[in-house]
Protein backbone atom coordinates (compact mmCIF):
# COMPACT_ATOMS: atom_id res chain seq x y z
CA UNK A 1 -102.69 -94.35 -4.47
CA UNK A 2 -103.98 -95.90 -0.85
CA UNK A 3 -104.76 -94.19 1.65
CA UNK A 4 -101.33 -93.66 4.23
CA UNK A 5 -103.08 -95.04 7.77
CA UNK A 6 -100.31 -94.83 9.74
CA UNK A 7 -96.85 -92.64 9.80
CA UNK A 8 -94.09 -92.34 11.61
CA UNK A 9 -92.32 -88.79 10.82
CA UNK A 10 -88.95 -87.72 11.91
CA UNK A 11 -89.00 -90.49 14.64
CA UNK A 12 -86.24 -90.37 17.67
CA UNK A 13 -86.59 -92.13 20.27
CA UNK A 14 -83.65 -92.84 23.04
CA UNK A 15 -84.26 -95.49 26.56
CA UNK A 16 -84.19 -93.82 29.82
CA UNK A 17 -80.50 -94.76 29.96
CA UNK A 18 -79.61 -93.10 27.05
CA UNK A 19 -79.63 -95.59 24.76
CA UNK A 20 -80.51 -94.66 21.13
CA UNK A 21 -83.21 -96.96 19.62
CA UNK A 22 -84.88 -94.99 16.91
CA UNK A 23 -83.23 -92.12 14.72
CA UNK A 24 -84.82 -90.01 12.02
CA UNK A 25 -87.50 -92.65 11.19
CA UNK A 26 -89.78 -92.20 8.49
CA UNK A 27 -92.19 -94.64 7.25
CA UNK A 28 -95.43 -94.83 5.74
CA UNK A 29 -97.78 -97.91 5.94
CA UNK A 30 -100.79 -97.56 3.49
CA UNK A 31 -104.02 -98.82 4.35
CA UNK A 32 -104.36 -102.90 2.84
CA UNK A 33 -100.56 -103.24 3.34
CA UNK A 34 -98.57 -106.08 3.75
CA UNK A 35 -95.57 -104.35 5.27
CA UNK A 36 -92.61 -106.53 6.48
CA UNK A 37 -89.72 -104.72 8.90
CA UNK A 38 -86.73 -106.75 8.56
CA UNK A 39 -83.45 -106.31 10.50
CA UNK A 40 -81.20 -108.51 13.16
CA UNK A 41 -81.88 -108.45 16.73
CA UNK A 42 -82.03 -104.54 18.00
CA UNK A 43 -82.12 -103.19 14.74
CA UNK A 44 -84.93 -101.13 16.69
CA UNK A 45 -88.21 -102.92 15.48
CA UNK A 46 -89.80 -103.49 17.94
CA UNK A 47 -89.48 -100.18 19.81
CA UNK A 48 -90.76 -98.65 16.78
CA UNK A 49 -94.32 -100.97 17.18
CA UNK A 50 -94.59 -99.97 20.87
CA UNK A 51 -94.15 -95.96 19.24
CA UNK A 52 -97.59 -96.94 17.24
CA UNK A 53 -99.77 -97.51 19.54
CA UNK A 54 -98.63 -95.34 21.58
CA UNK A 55 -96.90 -97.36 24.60
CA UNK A 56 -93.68 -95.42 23.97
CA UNK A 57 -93.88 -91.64 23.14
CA UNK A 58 -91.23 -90.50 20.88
CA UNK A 59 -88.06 -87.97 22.02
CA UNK A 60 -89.40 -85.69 18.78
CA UNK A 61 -90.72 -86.65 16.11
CA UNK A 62 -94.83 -88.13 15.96
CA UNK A 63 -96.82 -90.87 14.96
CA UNK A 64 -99.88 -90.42 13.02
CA UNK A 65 -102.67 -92.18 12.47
CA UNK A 66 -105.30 -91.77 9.83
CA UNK A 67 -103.58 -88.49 8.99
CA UNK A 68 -103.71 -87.14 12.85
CA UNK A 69 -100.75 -86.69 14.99
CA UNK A 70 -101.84 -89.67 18.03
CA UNK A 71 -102.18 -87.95 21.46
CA UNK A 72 -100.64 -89.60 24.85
CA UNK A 73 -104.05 -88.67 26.50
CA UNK A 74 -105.64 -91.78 28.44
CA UNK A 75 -108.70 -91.88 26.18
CA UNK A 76 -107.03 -91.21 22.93
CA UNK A 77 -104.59 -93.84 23.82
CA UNK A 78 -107.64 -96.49 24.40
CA UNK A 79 -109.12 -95.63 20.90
CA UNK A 80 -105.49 -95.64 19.01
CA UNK A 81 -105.79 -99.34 20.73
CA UNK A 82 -108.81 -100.57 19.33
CA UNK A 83 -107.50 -99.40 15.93
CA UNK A 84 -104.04 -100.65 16.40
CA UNK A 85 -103.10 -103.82 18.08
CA UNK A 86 -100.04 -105.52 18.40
CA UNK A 87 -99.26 -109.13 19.09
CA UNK A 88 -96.07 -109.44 21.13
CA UNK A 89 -92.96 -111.68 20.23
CA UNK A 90 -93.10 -113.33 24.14
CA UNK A 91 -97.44 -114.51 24.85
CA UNK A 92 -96.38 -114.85 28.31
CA UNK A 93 -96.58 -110.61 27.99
CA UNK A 94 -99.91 -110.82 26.98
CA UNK A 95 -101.76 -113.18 28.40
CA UNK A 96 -102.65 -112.50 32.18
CA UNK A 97 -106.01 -114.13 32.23
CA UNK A 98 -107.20 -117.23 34.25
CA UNK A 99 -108.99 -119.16 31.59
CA UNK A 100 -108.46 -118.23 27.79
CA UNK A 101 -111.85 -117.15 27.58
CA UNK A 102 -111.35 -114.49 30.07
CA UNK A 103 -108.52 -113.41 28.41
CA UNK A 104 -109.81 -112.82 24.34
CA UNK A 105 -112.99 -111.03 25.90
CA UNK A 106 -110.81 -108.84 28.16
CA UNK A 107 -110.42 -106.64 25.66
CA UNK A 108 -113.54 -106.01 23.98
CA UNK A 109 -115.73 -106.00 27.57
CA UNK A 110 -113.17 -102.82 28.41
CA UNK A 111 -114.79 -101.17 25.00
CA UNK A 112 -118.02 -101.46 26.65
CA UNK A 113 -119.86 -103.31 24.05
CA UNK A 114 -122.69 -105.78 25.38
CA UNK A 115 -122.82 -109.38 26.62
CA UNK A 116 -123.90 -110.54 23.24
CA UNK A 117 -121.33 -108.61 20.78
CA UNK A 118 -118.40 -109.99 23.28
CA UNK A 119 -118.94 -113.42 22.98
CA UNK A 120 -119.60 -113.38 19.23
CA UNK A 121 -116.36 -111.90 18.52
CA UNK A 122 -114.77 -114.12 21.09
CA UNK A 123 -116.26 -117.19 19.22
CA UNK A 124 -114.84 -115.96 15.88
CA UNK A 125 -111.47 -115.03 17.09
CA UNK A 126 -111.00 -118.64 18.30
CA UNK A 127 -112.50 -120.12 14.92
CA UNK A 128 -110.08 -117.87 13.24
CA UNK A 129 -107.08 -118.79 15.29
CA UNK A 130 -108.10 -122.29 15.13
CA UNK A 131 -107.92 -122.79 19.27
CA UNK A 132 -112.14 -123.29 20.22
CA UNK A 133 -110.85 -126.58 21.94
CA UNK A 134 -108.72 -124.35 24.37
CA UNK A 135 -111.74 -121.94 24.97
CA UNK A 136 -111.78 -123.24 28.94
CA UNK A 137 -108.13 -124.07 29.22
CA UNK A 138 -106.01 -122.43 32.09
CA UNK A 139 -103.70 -119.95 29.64
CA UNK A 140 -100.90 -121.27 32.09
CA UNK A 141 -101.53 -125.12 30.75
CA UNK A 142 -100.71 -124.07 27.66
CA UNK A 143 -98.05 -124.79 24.88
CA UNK A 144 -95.94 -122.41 23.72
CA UNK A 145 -98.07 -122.75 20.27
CA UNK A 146 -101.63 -122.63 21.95
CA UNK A 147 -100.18 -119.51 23.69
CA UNK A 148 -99.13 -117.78 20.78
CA UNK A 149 -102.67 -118.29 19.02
CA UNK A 150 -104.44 -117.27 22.00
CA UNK A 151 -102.65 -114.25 22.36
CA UNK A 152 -103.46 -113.28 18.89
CA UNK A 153 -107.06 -114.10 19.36
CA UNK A 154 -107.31 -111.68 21.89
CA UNK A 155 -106.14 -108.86 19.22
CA UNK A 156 -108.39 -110.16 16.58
CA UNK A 157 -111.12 -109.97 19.01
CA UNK A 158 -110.59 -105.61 18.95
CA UNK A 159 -110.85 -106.09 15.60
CA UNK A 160 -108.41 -103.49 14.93
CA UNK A 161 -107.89 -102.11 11.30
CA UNK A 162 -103.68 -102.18 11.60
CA UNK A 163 -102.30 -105.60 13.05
CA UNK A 164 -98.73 -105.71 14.08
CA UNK A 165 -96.76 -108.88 14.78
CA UNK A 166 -93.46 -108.92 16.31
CA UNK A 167 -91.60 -112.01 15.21
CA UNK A 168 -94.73 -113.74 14.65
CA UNK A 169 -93.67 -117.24 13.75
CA UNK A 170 -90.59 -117.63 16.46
CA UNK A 171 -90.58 -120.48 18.41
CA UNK A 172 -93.69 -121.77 16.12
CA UNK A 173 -93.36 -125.54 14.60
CA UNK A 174 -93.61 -125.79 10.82
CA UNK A 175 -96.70 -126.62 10.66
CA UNK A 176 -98.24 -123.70 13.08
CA UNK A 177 -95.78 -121.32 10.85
CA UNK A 178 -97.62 -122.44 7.94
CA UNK A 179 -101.44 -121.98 9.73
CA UNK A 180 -100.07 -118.99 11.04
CA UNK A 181 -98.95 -117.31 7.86
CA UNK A 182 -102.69 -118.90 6.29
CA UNK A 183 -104.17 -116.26 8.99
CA UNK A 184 -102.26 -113.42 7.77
CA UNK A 185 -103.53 -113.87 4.06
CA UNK A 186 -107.58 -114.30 5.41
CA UNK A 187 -106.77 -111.13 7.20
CA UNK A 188 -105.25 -109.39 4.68
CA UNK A 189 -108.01 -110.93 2.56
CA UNK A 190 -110.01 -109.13 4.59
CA UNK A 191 -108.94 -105.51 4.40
CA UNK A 192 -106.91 -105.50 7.26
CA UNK A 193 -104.02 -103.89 7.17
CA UNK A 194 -100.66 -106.23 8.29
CA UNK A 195 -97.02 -105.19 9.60
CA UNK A 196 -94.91 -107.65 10.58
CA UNK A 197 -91.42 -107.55 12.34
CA UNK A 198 -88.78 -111.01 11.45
CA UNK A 199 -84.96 -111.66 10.97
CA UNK A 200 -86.65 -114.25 8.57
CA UNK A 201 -85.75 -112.74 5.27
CA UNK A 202 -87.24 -115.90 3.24
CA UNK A 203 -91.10 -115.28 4.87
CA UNK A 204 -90.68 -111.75 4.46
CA UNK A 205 -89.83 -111.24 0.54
CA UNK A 206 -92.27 -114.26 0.11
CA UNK A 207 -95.22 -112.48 2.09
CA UNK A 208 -95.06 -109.06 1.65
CA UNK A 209 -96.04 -106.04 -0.77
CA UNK A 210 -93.28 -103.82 0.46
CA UNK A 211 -90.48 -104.01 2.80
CA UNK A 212 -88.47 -101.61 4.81
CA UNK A 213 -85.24 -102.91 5.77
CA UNK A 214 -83.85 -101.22 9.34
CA UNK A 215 -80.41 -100.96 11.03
CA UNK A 216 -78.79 -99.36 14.32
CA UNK A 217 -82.49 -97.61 14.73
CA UNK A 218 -82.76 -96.21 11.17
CA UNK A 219 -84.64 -97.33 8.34
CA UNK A 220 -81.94 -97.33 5.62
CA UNK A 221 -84.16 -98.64 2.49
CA UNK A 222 -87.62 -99.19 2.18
CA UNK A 223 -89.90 -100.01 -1.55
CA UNK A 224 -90.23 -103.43 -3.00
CA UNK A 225 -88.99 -106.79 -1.96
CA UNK A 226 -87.51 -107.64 -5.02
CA UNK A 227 -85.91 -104.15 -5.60
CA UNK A 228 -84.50 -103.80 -1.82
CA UNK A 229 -82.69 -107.63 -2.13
CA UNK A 230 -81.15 -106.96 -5.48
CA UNK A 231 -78.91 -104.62 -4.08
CA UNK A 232 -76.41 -106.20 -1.16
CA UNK A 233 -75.05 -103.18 0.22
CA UNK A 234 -78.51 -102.55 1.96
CA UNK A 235 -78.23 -106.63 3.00
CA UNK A 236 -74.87 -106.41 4.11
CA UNK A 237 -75.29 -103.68 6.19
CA UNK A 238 -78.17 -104.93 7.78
CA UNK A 239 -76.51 -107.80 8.74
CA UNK A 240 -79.36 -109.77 7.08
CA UNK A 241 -78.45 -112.64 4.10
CA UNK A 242 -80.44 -112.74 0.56
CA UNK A 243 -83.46 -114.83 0.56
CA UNK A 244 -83.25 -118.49 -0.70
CA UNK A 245 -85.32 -117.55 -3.65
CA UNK A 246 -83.26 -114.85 -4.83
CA UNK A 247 -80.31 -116.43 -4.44
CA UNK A 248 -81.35 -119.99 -5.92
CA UNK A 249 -82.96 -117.34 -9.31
CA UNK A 250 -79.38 -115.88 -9.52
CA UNK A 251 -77.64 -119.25 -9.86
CA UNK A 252 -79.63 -120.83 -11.87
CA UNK A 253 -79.47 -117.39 -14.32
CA UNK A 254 -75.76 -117.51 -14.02
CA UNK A 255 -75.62 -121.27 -14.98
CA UNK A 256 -77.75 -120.39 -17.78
CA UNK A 257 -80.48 -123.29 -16.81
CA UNK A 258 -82.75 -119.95 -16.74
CA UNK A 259 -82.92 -116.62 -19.13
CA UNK A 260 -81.48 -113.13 -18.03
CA UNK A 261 -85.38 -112.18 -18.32
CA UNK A 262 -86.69 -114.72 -16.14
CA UNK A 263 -88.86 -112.73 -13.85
CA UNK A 264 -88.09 -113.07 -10.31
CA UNK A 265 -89.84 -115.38 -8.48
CA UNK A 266 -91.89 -114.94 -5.15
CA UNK A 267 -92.45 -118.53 -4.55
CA UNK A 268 -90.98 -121.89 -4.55
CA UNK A 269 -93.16 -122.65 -6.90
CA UNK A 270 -93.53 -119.94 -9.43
CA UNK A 271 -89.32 -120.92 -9.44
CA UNK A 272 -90.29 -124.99 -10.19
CA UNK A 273 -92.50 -123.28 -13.07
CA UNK A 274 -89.73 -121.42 -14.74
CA UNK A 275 -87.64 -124.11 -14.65
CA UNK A 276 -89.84 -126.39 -16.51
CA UNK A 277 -91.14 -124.11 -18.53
CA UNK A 278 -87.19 -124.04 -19.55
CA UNK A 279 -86.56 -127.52 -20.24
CA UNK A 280 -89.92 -128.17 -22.00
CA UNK A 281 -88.59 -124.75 -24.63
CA UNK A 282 -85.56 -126.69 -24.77
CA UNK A 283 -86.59 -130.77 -25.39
């Protein structure tokens, strides 16, 4: 089994209004995952990424990383950072820079590391994020889009080993969703490990390993895609609705254009497959 990286044990966590966001959370993200954290707006996810990396400290309850229990202590906050980074739902909340140069090398010139290293991780942060045109660009002349890649730029350029997206493709044109979810695989590719937050139930059965579904602060199931989506209770309490692919699989089972034993697909096209692979069995 992989090694658990990061852990969130016994979470609660309540506003300074007294508003509960997080009860009794436990979750385990192994190191390589592709984690998806589905749920409908407030469900709680994202005040469960700021408990990560430590910009909210939990009511009981602790966080660990890499088997340690995180401490709230300036410095061990600033290397939790470099190990965990998060890219925001809103860029405007990340971006504070002049140019977006400035912005992607904030971040690694407050690590201390040299001239040289700084600028060759800014380079391949905007070759990975696809945005070298906007290297000199004002951040505040910028798209919506262009923001959103910049912001994550300036992540990659940490180059932390957990990345966390909240809502990573909102607001993002097809095409940019698409290029967007092209980064996740080269960075999961790479041994990074992913979490991502969405109400998008169709990107995350179709992206991820494993899935934790959350509610009302709570994480009520969490295991497989497949496994969590076949059973509704879970969906309908979570507000959420069954992914297209599972849904389309289950009609076309009931209709009897596929087998009982068809296996579940996690693609659009692995369905196309087993549909022809049907119709040529039957010609």
């Amino acid at each position: 089994m992989s090694e658990i990286i990061l852990e969130a044990v016994d979470l609660e966590y309540s506003y300074p209004d007294g508003t509960k966001a997080l009860h009794n959370v436990n979750l385990q993200v192994h190191k390589g995952d592709k984690l998806a954290i589905v749920g409908s707006n407030g469900a709680g996810k994202s005040t469960l990424f700021m408990q990560f990396n430590g910009i909210y400290r939990p009511n009981s309850g602790s966080i660990n990383y890499q088997g340690q229990e995180i401490s709230y202590k300036n410095k061990a906050l600033i290397e939790l950072r470099k190990e965990v980074g998060i890219v925001f739902q809103d860029p405007d909340s990340q971006l504070f820079s002049s140019s977006v140069y400035q912005d992607i090398s904030f971040g690694p010139l407050n690590l201390g590391l040299s001239e040289q290293e700084v600028k060759a991780r800014v380079k391949q942060a905007l070759i990975d994020t696809e945005t070298t045109d906007l290297e000199d660009k004002p951040t505040h002349l910028l798209s919506y889009g262009q923001k959103k890649r910049v912001s994550i730029a300036g992540v990659l350029a940490m180059k932390p080993e957990v990345i966390i997206f909240d809502e990573p493709t909102a607001g993002l044109d097809p095409r940019h969703s698409r290029e967007f979810m092209q980064l996740l695989e080269k960075l999961s590719s790479a041994g990074k490990t992913i979490i991502l937050a969405t109400h998008d139930v169709d990107l995350a059965y179709s992206w991820s390993d494993r899935l934790a579904i959350m509610c009302s602060g709570e994480i009520i199931a969490h295991g497989e895609p497949c496994e969590l989506f076949m059973h509704p209770k879970n969906v309908k309490r979570a507000d959420l609705a069954l992914p297209w692919l599972i849904e389309m699989h289950g009609i076309l089972v009931q209709k009897g254009w596929l087998p009982t034993s068809s296996p579940m697909p996690k693609t659009r096209e692995e369905l196309y497959r087993s549909v022809l692979t049907k119709n040529a069995a039957s010609a």
